[in-house]
N, C-alpha and C. Protein backbone atom coordinates (compact mmCIF):
# COMPACT_ATOMS: atom_id res chain seq x y z
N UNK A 1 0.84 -1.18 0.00
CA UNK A 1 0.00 0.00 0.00
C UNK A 1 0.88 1.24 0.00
N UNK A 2 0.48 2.24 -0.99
CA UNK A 2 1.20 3.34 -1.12
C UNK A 2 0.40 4.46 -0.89
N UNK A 3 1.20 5.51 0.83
CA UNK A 3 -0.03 6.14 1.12
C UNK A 3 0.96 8.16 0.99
N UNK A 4 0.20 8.70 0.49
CA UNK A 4 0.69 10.44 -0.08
C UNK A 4 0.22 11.14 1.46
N UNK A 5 0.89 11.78 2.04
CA UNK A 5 0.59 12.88 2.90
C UNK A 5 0.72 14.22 2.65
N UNK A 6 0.12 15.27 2.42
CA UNK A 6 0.10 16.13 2.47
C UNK A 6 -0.38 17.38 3.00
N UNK A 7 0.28 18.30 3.35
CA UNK A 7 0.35 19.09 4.30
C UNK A 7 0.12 20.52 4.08
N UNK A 8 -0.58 21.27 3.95
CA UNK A 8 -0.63 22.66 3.36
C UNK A 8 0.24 23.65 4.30
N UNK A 9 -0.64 24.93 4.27
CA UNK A 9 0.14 26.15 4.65
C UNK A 9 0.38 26.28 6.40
N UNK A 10 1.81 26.68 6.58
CA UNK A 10 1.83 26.63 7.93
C UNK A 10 2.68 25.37 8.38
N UNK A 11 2.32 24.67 8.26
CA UNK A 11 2.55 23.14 8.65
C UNK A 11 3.81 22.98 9.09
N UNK A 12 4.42 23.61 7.86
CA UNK A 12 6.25 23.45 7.76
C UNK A 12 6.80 23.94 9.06
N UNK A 13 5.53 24.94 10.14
CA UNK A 13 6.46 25.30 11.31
C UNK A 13 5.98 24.85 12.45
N UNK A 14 5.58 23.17 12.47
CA UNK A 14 5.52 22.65 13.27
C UNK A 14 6.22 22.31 13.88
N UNK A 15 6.18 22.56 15.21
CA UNK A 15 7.48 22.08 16.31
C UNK A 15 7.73 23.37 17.28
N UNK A 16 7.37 24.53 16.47
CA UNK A 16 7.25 25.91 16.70
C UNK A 16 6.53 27.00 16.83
N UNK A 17 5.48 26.75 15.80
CA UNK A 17 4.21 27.59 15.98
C UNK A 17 3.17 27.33 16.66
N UNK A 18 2.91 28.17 17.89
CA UNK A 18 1.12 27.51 18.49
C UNK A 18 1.53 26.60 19.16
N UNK A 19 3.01 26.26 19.79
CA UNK A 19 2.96 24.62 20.51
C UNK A 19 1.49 24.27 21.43
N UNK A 20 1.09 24.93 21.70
CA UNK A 20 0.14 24.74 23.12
C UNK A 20 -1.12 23.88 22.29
N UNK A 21 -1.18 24.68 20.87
CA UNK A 21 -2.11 24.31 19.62
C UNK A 21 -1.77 23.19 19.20
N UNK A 22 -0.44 22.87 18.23
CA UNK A 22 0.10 21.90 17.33
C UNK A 22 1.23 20.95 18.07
N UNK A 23 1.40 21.49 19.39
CA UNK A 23 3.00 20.50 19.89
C UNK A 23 3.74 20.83 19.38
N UNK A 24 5.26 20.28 19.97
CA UNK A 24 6.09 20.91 20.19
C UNK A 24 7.19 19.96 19.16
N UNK A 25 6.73 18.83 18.10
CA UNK A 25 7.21 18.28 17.29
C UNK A 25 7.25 18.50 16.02
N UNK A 26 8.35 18.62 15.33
CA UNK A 26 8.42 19.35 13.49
C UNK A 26 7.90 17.67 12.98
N UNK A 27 7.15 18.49 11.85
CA UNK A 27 6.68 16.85 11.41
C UNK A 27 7.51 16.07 10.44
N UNK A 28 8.89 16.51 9.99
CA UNK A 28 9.86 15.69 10.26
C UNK A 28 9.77 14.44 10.39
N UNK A 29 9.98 14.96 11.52
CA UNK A 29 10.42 14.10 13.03
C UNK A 29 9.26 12.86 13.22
N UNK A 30 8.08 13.61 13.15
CA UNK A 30 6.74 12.69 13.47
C UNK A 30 6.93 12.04 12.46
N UNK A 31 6.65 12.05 10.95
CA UNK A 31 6.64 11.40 9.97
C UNK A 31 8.04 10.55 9.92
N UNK A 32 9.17 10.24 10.29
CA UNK A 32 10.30 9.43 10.33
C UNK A 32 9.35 8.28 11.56
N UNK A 33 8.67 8.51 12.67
CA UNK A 33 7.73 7.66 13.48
C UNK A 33 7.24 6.78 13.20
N UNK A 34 6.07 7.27 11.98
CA UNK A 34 5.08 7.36 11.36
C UNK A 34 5.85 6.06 9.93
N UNK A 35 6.28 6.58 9.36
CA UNK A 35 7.33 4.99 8.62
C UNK A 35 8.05 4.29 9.07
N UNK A 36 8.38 4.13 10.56
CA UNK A 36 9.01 2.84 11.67
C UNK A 36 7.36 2.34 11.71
N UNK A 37 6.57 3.01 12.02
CA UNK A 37 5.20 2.47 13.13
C UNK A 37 4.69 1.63 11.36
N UNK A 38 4.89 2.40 10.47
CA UNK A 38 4.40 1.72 9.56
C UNK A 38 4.63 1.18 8.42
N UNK A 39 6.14 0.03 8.89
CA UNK A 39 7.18 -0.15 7.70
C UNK A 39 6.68 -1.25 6.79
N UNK A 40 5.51 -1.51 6.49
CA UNK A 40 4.85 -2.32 5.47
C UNK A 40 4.23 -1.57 4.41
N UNK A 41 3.89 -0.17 5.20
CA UNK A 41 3.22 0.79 4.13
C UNK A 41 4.55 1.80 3.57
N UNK A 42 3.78 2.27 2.35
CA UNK A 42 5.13 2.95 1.08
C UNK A 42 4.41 4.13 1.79
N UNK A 43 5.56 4.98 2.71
CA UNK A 43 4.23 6.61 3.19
C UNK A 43 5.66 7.79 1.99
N UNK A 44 4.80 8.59 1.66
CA UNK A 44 5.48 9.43 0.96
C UNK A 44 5.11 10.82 1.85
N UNK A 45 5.64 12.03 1.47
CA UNK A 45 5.26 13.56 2.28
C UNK A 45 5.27 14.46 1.30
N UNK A 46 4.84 15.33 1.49
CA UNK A 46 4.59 16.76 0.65
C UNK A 46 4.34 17.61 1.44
N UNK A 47 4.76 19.03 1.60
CA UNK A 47 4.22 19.77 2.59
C UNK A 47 4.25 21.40 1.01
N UNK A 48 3.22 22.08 1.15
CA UNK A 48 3.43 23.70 0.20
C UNK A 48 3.05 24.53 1.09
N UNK A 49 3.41 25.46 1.04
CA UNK A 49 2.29 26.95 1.23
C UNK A 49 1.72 27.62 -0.12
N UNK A 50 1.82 26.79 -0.70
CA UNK A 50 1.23 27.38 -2.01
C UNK A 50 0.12 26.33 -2.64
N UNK A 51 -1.78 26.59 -2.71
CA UNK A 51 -2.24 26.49 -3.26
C UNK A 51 -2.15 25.61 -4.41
N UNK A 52 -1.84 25.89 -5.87
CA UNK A 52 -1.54 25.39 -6.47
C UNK A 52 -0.60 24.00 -6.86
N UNK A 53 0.38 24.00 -5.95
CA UNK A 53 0.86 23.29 -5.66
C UNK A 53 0.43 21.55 -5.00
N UNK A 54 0.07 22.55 -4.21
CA UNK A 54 -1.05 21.04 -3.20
C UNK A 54 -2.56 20.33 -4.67
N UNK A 55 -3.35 21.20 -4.97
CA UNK A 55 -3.49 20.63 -6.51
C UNK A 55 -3.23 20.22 -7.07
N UNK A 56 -1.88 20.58 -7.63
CA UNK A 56 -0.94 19.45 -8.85
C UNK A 56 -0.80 18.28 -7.80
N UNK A 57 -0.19 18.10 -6.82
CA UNK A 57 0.27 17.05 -6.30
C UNK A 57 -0.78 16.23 -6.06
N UNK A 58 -2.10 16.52 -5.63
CA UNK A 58 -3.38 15.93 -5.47
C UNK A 58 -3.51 15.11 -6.69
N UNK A 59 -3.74 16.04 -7.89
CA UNK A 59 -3.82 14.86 -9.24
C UNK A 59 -2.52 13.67 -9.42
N UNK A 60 -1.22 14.63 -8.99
CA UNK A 60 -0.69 13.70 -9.42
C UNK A 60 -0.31 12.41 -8.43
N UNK A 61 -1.23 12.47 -7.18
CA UNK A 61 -0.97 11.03 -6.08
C UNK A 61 -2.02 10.09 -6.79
N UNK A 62 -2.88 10.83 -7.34
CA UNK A 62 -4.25 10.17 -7.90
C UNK A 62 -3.47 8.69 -8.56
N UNK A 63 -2.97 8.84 -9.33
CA UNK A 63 -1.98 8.19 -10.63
C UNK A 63 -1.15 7.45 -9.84
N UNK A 64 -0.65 7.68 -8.70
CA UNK A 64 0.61 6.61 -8.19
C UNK A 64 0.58 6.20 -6.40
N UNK A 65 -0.62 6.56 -6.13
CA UNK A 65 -0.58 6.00 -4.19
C UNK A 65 -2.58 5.67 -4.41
N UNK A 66 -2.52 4.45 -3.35
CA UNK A 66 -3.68 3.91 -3.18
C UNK A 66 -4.46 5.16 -1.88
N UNK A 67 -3.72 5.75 -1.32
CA UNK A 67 -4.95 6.72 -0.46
C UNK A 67 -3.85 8.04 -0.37
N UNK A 68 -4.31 9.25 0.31
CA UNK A 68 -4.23 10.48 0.75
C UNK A 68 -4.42 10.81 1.29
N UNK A 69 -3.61 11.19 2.52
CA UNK A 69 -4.14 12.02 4.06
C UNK A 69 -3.78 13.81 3.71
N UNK A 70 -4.58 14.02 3.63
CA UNK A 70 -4.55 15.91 3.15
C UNK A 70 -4.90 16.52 4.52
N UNK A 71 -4.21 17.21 5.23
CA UNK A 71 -4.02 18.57 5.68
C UNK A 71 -4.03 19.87 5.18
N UNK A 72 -5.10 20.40 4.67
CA UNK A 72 -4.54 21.51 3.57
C UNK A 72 -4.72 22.49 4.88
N UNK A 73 -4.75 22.45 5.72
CA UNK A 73 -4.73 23.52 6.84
C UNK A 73 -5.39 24.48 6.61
N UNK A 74 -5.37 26.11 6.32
CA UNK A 74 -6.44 27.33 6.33
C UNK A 74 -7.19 27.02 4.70
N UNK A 75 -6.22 26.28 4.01
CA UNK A 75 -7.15 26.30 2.96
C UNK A 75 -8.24 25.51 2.78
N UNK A 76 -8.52 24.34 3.65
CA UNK A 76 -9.44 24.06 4.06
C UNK A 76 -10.70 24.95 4.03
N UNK A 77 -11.11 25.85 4.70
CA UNK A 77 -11.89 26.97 3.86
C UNK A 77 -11.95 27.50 3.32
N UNK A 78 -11.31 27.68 2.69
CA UNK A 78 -11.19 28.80 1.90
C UNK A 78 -10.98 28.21 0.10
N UNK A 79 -10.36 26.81 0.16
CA UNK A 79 -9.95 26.82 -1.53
C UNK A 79 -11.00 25.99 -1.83
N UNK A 80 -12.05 26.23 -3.18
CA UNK A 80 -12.87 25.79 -3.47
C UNK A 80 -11.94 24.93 -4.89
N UNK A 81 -10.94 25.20 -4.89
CA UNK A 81 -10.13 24.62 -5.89
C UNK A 81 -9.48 23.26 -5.45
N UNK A 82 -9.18 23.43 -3.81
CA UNK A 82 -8.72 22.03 -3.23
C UNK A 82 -9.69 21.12 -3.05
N UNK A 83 -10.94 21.31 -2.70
CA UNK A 83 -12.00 20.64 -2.91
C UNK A 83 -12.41 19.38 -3.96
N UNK A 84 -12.72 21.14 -4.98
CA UNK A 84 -12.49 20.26 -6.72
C UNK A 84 -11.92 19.10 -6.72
N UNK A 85 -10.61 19.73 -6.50
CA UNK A 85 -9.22 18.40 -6.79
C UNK A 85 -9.62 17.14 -6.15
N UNK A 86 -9.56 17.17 -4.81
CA UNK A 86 -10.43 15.82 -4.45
C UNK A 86 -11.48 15.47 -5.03
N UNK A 87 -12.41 16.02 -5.28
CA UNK A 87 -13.50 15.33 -6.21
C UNK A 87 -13.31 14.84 -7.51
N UNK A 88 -12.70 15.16 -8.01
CA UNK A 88 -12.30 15.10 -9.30
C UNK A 88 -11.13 13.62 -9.37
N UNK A 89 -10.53 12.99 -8.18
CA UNK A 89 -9.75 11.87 -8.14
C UNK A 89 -10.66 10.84 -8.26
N UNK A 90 -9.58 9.63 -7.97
CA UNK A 90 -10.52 8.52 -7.79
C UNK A 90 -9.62 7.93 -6.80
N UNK A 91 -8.59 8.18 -6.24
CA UNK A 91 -8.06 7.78 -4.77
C UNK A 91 -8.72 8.84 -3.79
N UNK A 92 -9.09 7.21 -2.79
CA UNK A 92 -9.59 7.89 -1.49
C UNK A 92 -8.45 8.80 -0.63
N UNK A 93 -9.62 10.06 0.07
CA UNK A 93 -8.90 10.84 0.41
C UNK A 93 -9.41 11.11 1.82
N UNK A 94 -8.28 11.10 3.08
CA UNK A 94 -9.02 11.20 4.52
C UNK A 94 -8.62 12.98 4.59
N UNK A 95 -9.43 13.55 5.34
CA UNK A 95 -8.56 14.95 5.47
C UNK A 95 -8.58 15.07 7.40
N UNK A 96 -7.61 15.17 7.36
CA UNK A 96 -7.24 15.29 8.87
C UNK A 96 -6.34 16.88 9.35
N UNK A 97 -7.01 17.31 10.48
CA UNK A 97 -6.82 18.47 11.18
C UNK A 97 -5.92 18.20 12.80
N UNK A 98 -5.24 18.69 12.86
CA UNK A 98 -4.43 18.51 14.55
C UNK A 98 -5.52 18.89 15.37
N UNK A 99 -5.62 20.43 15.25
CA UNK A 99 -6.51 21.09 16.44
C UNK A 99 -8.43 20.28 15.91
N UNK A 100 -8.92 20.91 16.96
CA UNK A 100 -10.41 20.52 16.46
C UNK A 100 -11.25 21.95 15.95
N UNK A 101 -10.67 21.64 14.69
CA UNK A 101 -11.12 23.26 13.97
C UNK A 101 -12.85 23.29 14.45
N UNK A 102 -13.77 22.67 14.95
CA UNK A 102 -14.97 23.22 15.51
C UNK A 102 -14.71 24.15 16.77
N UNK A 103 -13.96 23.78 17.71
CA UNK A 103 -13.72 24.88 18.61
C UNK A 103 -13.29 26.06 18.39
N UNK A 104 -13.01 26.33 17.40
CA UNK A 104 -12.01 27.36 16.84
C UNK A 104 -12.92 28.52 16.24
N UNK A 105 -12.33 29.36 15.52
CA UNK A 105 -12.97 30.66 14.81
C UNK A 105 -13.83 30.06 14.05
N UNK A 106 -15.12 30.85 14.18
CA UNK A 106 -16.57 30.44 13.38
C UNK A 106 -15.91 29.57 11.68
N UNK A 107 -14.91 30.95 11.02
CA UNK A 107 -14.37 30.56 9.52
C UNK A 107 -14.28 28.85 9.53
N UNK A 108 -13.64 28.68 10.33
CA UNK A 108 -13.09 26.84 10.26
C UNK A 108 -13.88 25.83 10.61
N UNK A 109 -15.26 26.23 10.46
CA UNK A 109 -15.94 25.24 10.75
C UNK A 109 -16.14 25.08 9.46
N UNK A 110 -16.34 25.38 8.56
CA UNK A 110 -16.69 25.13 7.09
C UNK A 110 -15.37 24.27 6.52
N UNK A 111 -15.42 23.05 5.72
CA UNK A 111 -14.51 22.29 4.48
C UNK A 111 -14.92 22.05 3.54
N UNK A 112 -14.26 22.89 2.81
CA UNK A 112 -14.64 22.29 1.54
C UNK A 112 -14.17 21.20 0.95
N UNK A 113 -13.32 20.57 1.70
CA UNK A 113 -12.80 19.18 1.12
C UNK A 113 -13.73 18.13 2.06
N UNK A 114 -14.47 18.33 3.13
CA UNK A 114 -14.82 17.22 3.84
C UNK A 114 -15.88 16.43 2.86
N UNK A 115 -16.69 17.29 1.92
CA UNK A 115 -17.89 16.45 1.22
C UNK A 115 -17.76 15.87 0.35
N UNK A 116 -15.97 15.56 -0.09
CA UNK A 116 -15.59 15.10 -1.27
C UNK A 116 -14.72 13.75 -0.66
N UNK A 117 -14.36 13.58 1.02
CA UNK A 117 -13.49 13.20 1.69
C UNK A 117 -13.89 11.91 1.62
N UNK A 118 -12.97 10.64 2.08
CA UNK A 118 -13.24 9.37 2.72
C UNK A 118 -14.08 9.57 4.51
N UNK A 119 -13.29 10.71 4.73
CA UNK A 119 -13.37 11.20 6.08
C UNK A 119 -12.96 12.02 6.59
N UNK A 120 -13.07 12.31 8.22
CA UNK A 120 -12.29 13.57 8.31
C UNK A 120 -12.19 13.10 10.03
N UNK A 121 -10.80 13.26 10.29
CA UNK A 121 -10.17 13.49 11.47
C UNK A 121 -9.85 14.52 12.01
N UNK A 122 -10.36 15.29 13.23
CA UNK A 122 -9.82 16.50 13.88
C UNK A 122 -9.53 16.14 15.02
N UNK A 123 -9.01 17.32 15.61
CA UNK A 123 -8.72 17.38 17.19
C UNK A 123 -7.80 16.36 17.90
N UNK A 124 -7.24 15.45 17.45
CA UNK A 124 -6.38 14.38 18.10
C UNK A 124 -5.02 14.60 18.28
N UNK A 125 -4.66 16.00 17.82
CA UNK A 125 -3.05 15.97 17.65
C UNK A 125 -2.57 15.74 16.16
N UNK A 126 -1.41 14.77 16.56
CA UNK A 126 -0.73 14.30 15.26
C UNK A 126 -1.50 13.06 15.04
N UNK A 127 -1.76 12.31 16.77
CA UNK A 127 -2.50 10.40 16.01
C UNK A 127 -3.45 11.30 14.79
N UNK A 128 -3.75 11.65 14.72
CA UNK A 128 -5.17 12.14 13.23
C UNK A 128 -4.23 11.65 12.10
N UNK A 129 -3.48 11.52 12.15
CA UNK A 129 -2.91 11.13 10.69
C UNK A 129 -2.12 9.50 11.17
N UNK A 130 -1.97 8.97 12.51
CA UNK A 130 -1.85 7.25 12.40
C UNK A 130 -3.28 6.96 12.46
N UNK A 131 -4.23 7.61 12.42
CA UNK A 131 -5.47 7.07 12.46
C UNK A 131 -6.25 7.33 10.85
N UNK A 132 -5.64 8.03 10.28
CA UNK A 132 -6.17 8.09 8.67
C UNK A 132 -5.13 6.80 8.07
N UNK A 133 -4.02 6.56 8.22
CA UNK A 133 -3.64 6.11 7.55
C UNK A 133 -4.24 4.16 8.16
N UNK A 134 -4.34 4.07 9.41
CA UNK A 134 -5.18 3.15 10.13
C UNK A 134 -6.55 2.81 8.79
N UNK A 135 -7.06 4.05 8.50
CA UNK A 135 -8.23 3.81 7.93
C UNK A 135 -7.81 3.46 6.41
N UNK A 136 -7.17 3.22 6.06
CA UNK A 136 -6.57 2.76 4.56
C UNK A 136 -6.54 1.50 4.87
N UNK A 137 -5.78 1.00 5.79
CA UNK A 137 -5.41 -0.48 6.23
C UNK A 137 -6.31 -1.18 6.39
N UNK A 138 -7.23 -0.69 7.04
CA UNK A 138 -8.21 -1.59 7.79
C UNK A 138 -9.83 -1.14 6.69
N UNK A 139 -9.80 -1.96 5.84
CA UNK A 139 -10.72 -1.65 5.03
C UNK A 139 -12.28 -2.44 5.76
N UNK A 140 -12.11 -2.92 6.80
CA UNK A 140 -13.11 -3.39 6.56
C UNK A 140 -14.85 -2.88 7.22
């Protein structure tokens, strides 16, 4: 099983930004974990702050990994284009959040990727993403 992670805007300053929010681990670090905890699965990473970017890469996991854990972080509301992109695949896609964007500013309760999603994980931290990729494995 070949699984794409990707990470939108912000992300890259995990370990540092908001610890109290995101912890105090660069995801790096977590993701080197994350392929010990899960050395049967092929995990690949991507992290942008750029929009467009996270798009192309969306189509192009479509074509070469059996699932997608997307973090697109603020663009989550906001890109009606990241959305698209998931809809428009045919690999399943979990979208997982650290914080529990419902507690948060009214804006983040809205995704536009959740209605196109396999699912959606919030609020757990980092497990939100051993628990998406959990949900690839465990098909049943």
């Amino acid at each position: 099983m070949k699984i794409m992670i990707i990470n939108g805007p912000n992300l890259n300053l995990l370990g540092t930004r908001e610890p109290d929010t995101y912890g105090s681990k660069s995801f790096e670090t977590y993701f080197s974990e994350l392929q010990f905890k899960f050395k049967k699965t092929e995990l690949s990473y991507f992290q942008s702050n750029i929009e467009g970017e996270l798009i192309d890469k969306i189509h192009q996991a479509d074509k070469e990994f059996d699932g997608i854990v997307l973090n697109a972080a603020a663009y989550t509301h906001t890109s009606v284009g990241l959305g698209d992109a998931v809809k428009g695949i045919k690999t399943p896609v979990v979208e997982v959040h650290i914080s529990n964007t419902h507690s948060r500013e009214k804006f983040r309760h809205k995704s536009y990727i959740a209605p196109n999603a396999k699912g959606v994980i919030l609020g757990f931290g980092l497990l939100g993403y051993d628990l998406a990729i959990e949900s690839f494995l465990n098909k049943e």
